[in-house]
N, C-alpha and C. Protein backbone atom coordinates (compact mmCIF):
# COMPACT_ATOMS: atom_id res chain seq x y z
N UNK A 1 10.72 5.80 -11.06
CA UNK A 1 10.23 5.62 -9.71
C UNK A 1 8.72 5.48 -9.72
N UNK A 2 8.05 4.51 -8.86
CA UNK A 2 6.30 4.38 -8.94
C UNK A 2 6.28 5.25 -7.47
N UNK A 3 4.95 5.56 -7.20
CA UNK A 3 4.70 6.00 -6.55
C UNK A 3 3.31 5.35 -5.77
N UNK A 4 3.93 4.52 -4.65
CA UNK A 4 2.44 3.65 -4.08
C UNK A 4 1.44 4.49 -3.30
N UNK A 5 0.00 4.63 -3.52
CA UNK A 5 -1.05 4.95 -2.55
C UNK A 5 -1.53 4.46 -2.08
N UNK A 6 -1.86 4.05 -0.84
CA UNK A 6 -2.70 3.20 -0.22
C UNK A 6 -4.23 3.98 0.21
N UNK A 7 -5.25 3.87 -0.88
CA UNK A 7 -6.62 4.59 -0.68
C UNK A 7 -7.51 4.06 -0.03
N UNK A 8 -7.40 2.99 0.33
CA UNK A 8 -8.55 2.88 1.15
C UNK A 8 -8.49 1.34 1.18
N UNK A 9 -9.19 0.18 1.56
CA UNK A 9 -9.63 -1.06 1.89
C UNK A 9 -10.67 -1.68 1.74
N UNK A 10 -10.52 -2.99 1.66
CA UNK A 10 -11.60 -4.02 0.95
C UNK A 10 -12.51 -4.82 2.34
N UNK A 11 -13.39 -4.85 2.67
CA UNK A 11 -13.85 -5.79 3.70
C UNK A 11 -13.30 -6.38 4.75
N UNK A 12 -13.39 -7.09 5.35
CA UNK A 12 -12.21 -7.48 6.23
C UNK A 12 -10.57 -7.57 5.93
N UNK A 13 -10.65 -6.16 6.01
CA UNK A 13 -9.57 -5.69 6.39
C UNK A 13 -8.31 -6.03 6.98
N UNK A 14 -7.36 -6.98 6.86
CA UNK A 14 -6.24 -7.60 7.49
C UNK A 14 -5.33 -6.82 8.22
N UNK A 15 -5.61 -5.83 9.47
CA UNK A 15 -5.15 -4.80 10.07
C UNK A 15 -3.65 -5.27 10.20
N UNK A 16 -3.55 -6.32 11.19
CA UNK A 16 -1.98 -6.79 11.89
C UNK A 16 -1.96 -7.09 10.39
N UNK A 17 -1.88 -8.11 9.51
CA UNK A 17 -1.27 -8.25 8.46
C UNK A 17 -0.82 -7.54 8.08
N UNK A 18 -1.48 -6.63 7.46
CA UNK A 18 -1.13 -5.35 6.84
C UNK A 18 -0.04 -4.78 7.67
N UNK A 19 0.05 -5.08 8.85
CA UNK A 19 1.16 -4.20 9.41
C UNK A 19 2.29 -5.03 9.39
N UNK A 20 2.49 -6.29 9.00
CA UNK A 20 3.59 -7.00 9.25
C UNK A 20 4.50 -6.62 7.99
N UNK A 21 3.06 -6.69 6.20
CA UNK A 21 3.75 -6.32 4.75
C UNK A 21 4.36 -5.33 5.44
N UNK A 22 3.94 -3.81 5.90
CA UNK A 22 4.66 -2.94 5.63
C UNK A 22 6.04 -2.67 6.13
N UNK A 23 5.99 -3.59 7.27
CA UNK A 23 7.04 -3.52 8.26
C UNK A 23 8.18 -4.39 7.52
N UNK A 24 7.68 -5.27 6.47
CA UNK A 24 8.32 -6.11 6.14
C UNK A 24 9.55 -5.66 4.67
N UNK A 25 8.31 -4.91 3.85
CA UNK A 25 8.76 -4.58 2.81
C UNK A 25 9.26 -3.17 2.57
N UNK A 26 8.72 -2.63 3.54
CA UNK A 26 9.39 -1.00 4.05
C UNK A 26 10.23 -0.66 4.46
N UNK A 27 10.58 -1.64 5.62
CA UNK A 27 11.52 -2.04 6.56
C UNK A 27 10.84 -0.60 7.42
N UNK A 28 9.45 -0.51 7.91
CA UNK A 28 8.94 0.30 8.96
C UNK A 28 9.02 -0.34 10.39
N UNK A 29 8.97 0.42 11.03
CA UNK A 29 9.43 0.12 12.64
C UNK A 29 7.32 -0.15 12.80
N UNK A 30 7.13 -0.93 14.11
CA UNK A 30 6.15 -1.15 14.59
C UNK A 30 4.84 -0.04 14.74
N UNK A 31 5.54 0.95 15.17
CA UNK A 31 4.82 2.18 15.49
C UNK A 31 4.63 2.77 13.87
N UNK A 32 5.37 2.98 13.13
CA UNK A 32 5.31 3.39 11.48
C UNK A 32 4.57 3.02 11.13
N UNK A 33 4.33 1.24 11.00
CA UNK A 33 3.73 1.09 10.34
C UNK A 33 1.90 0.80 10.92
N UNK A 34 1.70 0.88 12.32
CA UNK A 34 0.60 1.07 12.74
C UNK A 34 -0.24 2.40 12.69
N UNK A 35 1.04 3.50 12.58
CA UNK A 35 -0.27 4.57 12.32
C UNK A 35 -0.23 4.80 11.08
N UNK A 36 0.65 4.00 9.77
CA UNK A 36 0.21 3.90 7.81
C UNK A 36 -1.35 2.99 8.24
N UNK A 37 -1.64 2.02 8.72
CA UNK A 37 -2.62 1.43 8.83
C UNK A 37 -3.71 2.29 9.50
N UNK A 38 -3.54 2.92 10.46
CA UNK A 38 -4.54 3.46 11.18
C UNK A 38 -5.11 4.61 10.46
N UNK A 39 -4.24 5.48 10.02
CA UNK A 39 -4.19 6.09 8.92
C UNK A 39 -5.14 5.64 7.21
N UNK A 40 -4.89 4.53 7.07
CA UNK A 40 -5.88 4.11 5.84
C UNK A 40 -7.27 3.85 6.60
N UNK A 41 -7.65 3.61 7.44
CA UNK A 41 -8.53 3.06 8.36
C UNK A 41 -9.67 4.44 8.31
N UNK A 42 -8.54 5.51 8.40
CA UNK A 42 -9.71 7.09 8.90
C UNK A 42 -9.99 7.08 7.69
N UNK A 43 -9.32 6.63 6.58
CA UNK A 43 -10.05 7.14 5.16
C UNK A 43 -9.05 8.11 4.79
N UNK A 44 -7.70 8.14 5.51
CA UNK A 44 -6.55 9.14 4.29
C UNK A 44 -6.01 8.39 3.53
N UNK A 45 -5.04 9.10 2.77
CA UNK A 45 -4.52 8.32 1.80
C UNK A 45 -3.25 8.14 2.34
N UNK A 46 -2.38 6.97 2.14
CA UNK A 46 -0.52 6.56 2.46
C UNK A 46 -0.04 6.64 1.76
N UNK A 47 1.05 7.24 0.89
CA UNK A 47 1.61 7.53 -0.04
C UNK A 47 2.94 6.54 0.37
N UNK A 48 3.96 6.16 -0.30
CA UNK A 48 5.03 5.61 -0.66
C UNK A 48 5.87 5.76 -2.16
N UNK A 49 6.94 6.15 -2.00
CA UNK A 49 7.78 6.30 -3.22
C UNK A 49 8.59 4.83 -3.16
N UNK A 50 8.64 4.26 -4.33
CA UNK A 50 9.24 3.16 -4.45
C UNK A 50 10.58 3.40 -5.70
N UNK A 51 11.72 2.86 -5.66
CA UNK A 51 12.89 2.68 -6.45
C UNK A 51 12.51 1.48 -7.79
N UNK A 52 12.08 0.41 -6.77
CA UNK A 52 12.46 -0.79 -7.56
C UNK A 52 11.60 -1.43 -7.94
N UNK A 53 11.06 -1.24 -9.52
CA UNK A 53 9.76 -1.86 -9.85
C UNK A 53 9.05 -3.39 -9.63
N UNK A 54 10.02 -4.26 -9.62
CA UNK A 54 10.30 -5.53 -8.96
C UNK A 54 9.86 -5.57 -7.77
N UNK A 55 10.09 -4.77 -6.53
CA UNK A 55 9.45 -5.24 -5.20
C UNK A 55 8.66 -4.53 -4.99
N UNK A 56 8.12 -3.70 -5.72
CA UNK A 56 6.59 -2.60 -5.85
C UNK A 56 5.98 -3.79 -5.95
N UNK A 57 5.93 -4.60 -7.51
CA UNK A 57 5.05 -5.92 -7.44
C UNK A 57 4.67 -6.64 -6.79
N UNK A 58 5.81 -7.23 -5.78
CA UNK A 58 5.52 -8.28 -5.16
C UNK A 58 4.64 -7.31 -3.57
N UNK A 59 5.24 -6.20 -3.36
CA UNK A 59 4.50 -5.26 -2.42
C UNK A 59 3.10 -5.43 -2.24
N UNK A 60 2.78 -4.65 -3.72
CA UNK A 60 1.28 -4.46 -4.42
C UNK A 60 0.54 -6.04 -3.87
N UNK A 61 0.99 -7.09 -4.23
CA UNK A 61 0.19 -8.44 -4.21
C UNK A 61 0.01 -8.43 -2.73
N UNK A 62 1.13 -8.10 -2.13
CA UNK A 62 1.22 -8.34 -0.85
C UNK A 62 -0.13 -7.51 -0.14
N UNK A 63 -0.32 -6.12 -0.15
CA UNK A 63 -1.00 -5.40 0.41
C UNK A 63 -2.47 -6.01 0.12
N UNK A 64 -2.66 -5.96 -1.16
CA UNK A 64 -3.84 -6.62 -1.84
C UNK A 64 -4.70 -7.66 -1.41
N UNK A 65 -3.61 -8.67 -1.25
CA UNK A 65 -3.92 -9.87 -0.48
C UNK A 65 -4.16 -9.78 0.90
N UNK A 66 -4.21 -8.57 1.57
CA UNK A 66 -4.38 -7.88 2.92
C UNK A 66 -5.92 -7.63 3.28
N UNK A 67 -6.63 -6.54 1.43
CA UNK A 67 -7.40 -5.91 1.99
C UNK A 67 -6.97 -5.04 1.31
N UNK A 68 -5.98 -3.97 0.97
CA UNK A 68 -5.90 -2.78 0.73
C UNK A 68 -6.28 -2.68 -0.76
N UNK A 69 -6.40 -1.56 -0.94
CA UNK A 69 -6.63 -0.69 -2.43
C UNK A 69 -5.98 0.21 -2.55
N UNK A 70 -4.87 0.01 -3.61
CA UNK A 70 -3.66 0.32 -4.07
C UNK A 70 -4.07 1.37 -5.24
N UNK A 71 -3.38 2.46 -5.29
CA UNK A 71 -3.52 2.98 -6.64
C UNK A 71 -1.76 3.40 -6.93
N UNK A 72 -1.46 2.99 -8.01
CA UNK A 72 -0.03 2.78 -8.24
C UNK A 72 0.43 4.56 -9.75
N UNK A 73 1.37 4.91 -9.12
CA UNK A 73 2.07 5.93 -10.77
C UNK A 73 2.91 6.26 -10.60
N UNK A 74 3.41 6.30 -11.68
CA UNK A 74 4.64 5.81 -12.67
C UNK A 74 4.96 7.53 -13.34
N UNK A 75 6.19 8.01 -12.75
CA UNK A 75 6.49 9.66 -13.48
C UNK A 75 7.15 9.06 -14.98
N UNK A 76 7.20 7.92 -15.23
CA UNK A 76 8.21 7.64 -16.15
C UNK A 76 7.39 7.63 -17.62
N UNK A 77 6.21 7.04 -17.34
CA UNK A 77 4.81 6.38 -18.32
C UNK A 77 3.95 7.11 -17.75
N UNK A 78 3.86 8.06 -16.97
CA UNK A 78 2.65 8.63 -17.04
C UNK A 78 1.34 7.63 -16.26
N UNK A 79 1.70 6.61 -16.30
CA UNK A 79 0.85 5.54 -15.98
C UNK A 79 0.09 6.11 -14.34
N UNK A 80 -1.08 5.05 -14.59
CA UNK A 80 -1.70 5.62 -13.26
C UNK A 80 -2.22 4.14 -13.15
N UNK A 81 -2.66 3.31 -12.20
CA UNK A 81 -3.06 1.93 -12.19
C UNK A 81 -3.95 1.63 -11.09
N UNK A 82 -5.36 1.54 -10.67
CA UNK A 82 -5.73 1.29 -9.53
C UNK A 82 -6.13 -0.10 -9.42
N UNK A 83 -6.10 -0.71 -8.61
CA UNK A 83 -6.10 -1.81 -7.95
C UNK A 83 -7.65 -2.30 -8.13
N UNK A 84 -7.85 -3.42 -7.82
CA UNK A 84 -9.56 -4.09 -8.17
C UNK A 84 -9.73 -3.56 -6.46
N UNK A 85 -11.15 -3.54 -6.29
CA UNK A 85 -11.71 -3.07 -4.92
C UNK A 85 -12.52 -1.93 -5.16
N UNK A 86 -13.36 -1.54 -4.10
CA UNK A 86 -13.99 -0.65 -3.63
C UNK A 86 -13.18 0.60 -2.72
N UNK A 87 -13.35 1.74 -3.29
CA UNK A 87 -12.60 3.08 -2.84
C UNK A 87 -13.83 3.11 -1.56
């Protein structure tokens, strides 16, 4: 299982975007996924547990391509992975 963080954001910021990935790939309701966004916005962190390493990927690109700064880990590898951007 990975474990997605959403730490923080890159410059113009793709707010509604960002809310459509999550709604999209989460399957979050409107309101969910506006206060995960509003929420990265104050400067907390969004946590997400993911199953399927396959749509973590395409997730990750997704958010990325938003604006966000992802930090990704892995209980399996130990792995820890942060995303290009400014915390």
């Amino acid at each position: 299982m990975l474990k997605l963080n959403i730490v923080g954001w890159r410059e113009g910021l793709l707010k509604i975007s960002m809310n459509h990935v999550l709604q999209e790939h989460l399957s979050l309701g409107l309101k969910d996924s506006k206060d995960c966004v509003d929420d990265v916005l104050a400067g907390n962190v969004v946590s997400f547990t993911l199953e399927n390493s396959a749509k973590a990927d395409v997730l990750v690109k997704a958010l990325e391509d938003v604006g966000a700064i992802l930090e990704i880990e892995s209980d399996q590898d130990a792995l820890r992975v942060v995303s290009n951007g400014e915390a």
